[in-house]
C-alpha atoms as a PDB file:
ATOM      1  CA  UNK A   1       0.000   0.000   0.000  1.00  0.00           C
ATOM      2  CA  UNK A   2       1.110   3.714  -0.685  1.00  0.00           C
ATOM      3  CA  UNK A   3       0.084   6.599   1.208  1.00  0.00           C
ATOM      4  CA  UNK A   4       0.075   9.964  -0.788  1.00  0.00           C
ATOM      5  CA  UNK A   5      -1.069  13.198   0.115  1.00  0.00           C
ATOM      6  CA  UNK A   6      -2.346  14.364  -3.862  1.00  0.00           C
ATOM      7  CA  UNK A   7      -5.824  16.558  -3.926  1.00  0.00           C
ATOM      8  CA  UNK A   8      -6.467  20.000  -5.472  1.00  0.00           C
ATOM      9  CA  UNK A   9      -4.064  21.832  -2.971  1.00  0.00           C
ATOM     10  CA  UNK A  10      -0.894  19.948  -4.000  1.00  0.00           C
ATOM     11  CA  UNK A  11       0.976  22.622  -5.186  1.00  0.00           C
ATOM     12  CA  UNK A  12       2.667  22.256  -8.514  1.00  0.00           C
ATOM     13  CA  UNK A  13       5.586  23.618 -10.360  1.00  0.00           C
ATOM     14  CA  UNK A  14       6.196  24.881 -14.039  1.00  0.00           C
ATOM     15  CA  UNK A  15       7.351  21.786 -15.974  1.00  0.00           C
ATOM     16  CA  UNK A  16       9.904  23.640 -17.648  1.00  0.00           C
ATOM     17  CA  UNK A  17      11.709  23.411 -14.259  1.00  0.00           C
ATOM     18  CA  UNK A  18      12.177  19.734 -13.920  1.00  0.00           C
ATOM     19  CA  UNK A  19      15.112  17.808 -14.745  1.00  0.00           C
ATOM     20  CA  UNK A  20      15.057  15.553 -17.373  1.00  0.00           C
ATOM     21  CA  UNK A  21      15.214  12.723 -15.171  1.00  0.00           C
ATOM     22  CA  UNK A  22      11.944  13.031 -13.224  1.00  0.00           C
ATOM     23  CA  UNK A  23      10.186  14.263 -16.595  1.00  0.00           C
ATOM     24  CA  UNK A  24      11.380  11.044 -17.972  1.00  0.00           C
ATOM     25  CA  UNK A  25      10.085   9.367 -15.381  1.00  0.00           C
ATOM     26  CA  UNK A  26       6.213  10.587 -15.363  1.00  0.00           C
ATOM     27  CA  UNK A  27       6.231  10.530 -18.731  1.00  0.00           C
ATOM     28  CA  UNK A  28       6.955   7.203 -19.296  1.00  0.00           C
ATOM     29  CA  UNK A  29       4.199   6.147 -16.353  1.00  0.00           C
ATOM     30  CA  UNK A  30       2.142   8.855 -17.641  1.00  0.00           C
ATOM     31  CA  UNK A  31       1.791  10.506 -14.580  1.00  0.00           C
ATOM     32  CA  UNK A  32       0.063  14.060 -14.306  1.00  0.00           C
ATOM     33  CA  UNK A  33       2.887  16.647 -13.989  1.00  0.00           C
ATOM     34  CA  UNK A  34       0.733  19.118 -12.087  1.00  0.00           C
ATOM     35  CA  UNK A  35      -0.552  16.532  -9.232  1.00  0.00           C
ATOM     36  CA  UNK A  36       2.616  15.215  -8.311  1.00  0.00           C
ATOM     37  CA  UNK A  37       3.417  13.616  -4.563  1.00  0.00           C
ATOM     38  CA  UNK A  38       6.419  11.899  -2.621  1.00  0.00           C
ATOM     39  CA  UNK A  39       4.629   8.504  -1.780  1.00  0.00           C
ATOM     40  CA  UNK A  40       4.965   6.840   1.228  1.00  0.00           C
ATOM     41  CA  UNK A  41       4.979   2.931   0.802  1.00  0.00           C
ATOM     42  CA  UNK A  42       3.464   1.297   3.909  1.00  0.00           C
ATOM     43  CA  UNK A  43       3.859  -2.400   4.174  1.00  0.00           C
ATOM     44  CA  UNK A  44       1.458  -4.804   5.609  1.00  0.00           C
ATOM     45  CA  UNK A  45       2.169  -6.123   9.007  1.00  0.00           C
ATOM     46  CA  UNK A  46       5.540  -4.036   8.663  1.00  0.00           C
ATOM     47  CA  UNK A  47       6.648  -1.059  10.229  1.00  0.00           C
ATOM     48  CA  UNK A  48       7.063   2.300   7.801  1.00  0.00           C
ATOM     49  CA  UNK A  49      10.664   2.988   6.826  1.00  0.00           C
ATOM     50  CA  UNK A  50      12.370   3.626   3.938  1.00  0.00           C
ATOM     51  CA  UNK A  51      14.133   0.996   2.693  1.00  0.00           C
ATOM     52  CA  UNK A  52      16.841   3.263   0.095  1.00  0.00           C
ATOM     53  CA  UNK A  53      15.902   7.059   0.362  1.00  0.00           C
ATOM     54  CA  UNK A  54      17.670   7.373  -3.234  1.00  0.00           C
ATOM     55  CA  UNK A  55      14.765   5.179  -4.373  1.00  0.00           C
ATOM     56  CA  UNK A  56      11.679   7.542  -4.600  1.00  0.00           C
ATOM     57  CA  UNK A  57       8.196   7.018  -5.197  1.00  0.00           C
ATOM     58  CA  UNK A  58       6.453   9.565  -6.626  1.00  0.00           C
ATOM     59  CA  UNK A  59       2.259   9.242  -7.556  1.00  0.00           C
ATOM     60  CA  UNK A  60       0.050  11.750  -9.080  1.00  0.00           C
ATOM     61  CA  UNK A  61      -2.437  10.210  -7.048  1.00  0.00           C
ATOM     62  CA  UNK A  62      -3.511   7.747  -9.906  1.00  0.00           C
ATOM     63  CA  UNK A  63      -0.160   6.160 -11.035  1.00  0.00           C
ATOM     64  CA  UNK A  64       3.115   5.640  -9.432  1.00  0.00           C
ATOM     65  CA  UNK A  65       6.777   5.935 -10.542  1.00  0.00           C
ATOM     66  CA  UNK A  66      10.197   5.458  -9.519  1.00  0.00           C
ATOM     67  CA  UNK A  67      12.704   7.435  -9.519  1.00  0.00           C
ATOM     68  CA  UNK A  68      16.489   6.960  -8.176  1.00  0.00           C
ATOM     69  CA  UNK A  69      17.387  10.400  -6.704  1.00  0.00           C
ATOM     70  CA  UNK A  70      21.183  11.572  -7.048  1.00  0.00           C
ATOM     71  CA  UNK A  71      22.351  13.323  -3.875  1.00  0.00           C
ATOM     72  CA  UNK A  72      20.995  16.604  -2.933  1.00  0.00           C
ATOM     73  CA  UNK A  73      24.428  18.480  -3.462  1.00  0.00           C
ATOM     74  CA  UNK A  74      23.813  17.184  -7.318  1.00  0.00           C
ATOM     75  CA  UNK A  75      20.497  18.366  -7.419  1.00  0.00           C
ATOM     76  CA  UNK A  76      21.140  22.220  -6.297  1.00  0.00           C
ATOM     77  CA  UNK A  77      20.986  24.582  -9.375  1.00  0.00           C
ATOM     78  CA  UNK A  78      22.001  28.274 -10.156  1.00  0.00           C
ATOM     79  CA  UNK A  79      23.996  30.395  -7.519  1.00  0.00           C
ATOM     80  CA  UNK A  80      20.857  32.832  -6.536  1.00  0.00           C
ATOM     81  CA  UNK A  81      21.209  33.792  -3.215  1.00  0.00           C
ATOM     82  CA  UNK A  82      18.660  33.480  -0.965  1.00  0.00           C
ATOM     83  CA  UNK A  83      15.847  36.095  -0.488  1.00  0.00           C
ATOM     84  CA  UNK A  84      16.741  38.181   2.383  1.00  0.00           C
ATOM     85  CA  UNK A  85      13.359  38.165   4.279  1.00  0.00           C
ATOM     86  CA  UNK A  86      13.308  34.280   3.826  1.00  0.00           C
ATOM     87  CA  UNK A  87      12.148  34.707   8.115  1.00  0.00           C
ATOM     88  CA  UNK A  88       8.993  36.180   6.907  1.00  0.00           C
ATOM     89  CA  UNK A  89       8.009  33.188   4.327  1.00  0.00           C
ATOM     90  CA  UNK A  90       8.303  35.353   0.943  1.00  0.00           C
ATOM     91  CA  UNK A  91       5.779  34.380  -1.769  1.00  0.00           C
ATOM     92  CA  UNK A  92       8.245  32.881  -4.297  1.00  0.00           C
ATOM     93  CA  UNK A  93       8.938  30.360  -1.692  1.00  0.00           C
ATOM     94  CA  UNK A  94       5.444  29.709  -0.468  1.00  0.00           C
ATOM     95  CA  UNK A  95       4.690  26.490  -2.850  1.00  0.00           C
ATOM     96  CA  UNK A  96       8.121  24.852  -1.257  1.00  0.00           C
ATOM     97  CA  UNK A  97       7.366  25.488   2.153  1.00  0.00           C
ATOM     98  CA  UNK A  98       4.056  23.819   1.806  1.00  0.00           C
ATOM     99  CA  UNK A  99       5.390  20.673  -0.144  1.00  0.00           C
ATOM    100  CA  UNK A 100       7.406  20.244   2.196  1.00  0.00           C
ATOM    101  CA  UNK A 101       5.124  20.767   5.101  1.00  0.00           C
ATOM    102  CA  UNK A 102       2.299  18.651   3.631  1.00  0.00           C
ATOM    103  CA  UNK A 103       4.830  15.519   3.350  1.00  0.00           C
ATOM    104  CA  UNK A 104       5.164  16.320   6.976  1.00  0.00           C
ATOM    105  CA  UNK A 105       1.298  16.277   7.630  1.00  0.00           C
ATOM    106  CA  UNK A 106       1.359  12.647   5.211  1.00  0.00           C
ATOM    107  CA  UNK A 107       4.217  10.659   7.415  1.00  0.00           C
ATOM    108  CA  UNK A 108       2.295  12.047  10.874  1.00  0.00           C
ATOM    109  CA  UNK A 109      -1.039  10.706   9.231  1.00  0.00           C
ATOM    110  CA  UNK A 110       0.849   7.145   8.536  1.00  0.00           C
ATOM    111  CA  UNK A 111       2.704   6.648  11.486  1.00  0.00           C
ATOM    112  CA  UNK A 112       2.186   9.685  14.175  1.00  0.00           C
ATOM    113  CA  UNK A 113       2.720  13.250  15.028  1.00  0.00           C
ATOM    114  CA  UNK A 114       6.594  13.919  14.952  1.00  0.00           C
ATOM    115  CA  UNK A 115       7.986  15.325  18.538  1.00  0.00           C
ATOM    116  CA  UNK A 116       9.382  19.264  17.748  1.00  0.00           C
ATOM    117  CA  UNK A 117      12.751  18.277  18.093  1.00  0.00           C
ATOM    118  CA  UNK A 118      13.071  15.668  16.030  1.00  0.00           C
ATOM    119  CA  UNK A 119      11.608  17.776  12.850  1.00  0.00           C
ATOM    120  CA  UNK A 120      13.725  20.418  13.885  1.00  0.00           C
ATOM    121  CA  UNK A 121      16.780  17.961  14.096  1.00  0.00           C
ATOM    122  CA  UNK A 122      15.567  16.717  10.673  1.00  0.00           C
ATOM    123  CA  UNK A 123      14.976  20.288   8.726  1.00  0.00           C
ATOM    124  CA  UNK A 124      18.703  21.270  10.684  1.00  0.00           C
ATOM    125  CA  UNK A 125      20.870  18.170   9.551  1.00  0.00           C
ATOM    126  CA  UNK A 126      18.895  18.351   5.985  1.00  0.00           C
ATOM    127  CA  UNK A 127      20.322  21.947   5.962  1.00  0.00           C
ATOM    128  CA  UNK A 128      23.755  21.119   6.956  1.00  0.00           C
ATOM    129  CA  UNK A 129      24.675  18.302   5.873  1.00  0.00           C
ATOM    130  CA  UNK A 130      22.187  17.324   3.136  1.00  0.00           C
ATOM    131  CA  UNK A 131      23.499  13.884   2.152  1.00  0.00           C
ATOM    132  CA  UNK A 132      25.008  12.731   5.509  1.00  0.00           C
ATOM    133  CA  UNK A 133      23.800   9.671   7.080  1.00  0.00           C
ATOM    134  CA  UNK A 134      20.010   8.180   7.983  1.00  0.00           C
ATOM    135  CA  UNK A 135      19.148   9.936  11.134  1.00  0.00           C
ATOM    136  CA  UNK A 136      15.664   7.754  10.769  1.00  0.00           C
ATOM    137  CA  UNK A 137      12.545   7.719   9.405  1.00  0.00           C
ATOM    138  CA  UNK A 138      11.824  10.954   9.270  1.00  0.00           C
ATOM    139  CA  UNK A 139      15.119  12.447   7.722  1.00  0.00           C
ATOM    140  CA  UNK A 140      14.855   9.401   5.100  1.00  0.00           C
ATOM    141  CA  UNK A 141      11.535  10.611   4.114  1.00  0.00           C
ATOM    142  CA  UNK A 142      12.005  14.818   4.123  1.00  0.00           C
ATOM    143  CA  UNK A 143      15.187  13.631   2.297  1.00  0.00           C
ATOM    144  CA  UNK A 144      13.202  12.250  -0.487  1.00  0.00           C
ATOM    145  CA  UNK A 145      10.984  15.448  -0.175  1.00  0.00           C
ATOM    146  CA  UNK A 146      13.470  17.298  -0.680  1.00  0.00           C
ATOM    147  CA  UNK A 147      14.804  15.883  -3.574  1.00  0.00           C
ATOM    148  CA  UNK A 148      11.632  15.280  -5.459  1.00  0.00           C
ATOM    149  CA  UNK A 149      11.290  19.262  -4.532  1.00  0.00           C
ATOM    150  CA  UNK A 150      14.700  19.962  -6.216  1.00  0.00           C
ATOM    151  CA  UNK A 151      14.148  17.809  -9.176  1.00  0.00           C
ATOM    152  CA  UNK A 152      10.847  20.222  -9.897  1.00  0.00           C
ATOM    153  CA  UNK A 153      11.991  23.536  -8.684  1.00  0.00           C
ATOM    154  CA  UNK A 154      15.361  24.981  -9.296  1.00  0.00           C
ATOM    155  CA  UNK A 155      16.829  25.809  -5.926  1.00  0.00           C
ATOM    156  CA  UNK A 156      20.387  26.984  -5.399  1.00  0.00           C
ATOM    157  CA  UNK A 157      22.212  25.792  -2.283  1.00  0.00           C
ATOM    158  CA  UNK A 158      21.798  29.055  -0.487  1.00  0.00           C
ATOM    159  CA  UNK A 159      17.799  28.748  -1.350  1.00  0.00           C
ATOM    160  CA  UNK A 160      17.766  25.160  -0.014  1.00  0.00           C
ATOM    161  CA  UNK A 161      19.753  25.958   2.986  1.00  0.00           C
ATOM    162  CA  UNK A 162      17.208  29.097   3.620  1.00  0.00           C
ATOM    163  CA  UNK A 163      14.629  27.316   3.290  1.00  0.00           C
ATOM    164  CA  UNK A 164      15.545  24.461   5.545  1.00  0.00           C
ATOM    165  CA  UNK A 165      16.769  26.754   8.086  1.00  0.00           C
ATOM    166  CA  UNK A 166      13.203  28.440   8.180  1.00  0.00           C
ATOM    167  CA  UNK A 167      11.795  25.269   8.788  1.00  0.00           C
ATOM    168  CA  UNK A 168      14.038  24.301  11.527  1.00  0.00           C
ATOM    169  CA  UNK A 169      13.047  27.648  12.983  1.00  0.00           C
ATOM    170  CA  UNK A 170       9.345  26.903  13.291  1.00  0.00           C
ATOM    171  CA  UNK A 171      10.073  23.542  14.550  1.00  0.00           C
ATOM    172  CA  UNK A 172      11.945  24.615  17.139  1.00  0.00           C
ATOM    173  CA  UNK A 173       9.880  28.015  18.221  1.00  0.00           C
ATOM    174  CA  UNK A 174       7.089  25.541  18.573  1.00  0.00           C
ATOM    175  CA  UNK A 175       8.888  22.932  20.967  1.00  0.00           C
ATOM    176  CA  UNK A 176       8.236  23.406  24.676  1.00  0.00           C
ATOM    177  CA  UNK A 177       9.599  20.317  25.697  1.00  0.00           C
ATOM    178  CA  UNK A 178      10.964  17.012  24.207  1.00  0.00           C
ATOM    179  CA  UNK A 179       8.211  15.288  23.270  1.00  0.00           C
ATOM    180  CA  UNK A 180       5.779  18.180  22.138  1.00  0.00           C
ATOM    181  CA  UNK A 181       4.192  17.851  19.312  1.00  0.00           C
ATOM    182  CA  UNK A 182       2.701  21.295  18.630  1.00  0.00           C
ATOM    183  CA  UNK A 183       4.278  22.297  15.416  1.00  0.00           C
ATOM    184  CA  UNK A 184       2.442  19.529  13.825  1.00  0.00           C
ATOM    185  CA  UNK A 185      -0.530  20.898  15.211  1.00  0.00           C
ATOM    186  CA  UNK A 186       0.118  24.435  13.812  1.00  0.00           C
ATOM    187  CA  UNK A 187       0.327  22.456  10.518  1.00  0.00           C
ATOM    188  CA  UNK A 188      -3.014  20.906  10.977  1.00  0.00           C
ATOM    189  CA  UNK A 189      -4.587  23.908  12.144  1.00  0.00           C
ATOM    190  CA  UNK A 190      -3.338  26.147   9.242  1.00  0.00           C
ATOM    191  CA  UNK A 191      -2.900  23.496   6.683  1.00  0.00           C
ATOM    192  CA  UNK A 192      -5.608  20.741   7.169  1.00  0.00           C
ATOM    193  CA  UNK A 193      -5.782  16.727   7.432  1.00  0.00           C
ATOM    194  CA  UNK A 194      -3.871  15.047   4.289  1.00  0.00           C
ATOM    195  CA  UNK A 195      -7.185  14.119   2.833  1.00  0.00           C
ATOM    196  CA  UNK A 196      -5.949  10.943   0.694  1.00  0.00           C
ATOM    197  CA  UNK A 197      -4.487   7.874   1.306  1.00  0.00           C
END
């Protein structure tokens, strides 16, 4: 079974962005370029993980594909330097925020909410160190976010690393204590419920 989080509010990025990789990839399983999703496979009587983070599902909701991500470092384009009120979640970075933070809302809804710190320790080592080593199942999957995100969208370094850190920042403004869980309530409250599975 695959859990996806595709409905009318996925956001979706000019196809003139993608690499030729992915395009290659939904074109030959004829998936709908505008609709597309990391998906989550979630075996029977198993427990969620991802088995190779460089493999990547990726649905439209309908169909599925595979795709085998390169690193992150390979998948950074253009030297454009990050937008300096990145803090204040600029507009031209809206639609990556919320990928991103609707991939969140889809691994909560398989398996549960994510304490604060360990999304902040995610978004943070993500930033850092993009292709260092599994910190879990939560890094494995926002790693495959974020590639699938960088394969769409042309994002320099400095954009990804903004980004990221911005993240990191809500994560962590939102823990109170270890195990809190209140910046994936935020995201439910201003986001919603991923509606499909």
């Amino acid at each position: 079974m695959i859990a996806s989080m595709v409905n009318k509010t996925t956001p979706s990025f000019p196809k003139e962005g993608f690499r030729p990789d992915i395009i290659e990839r939904i074109e030959a399983d004829r998936l709908d370029s505008t609709r597309l999703t990391v998906a989550l496979p979630t075996p029977e009587n198993e427990r969620v993980h991802v088995k190779d983070r460089h493999q990547v599902f990726i649905t439209d909701g309908e169909g599925v594909t595979d795709w085998k991500a390169p690193s992150l470092r390979e998948l950074f384009r253009g030297t454009q330097q990050v937008s300096a009120n990145i803090e204040t979640y600029p507009p031209e970075y809206v639609p990556c925020f919320y990928f991103i933070e609707r991939h969140v809302l889809l691994l909560c809804d398989v398996t549960s909410d994510r304490p604060d710190g360990e999304l902040e320790e995610a978004y943070s080592n993500l930033r850092r160190r993009p292709d260092g080593r599994s910190l879990g199942l939560t890094h494995d999957f926002l790693w495959q976010t974020a590639a699938v995100l960088l394969a769409m969208r042309p994002l320099s370094q400095a954009e990804f690393e903004g980004i990221l850190g911005r993240l990191a920042g809500s994560a962590r403004t939102w823990r109170t204590a270890p195990s809190s869980r209140n910046y994936t309530a935020c995201l439910r409250k201003s986001l919603g419920s991923v509606p499909e599975r």
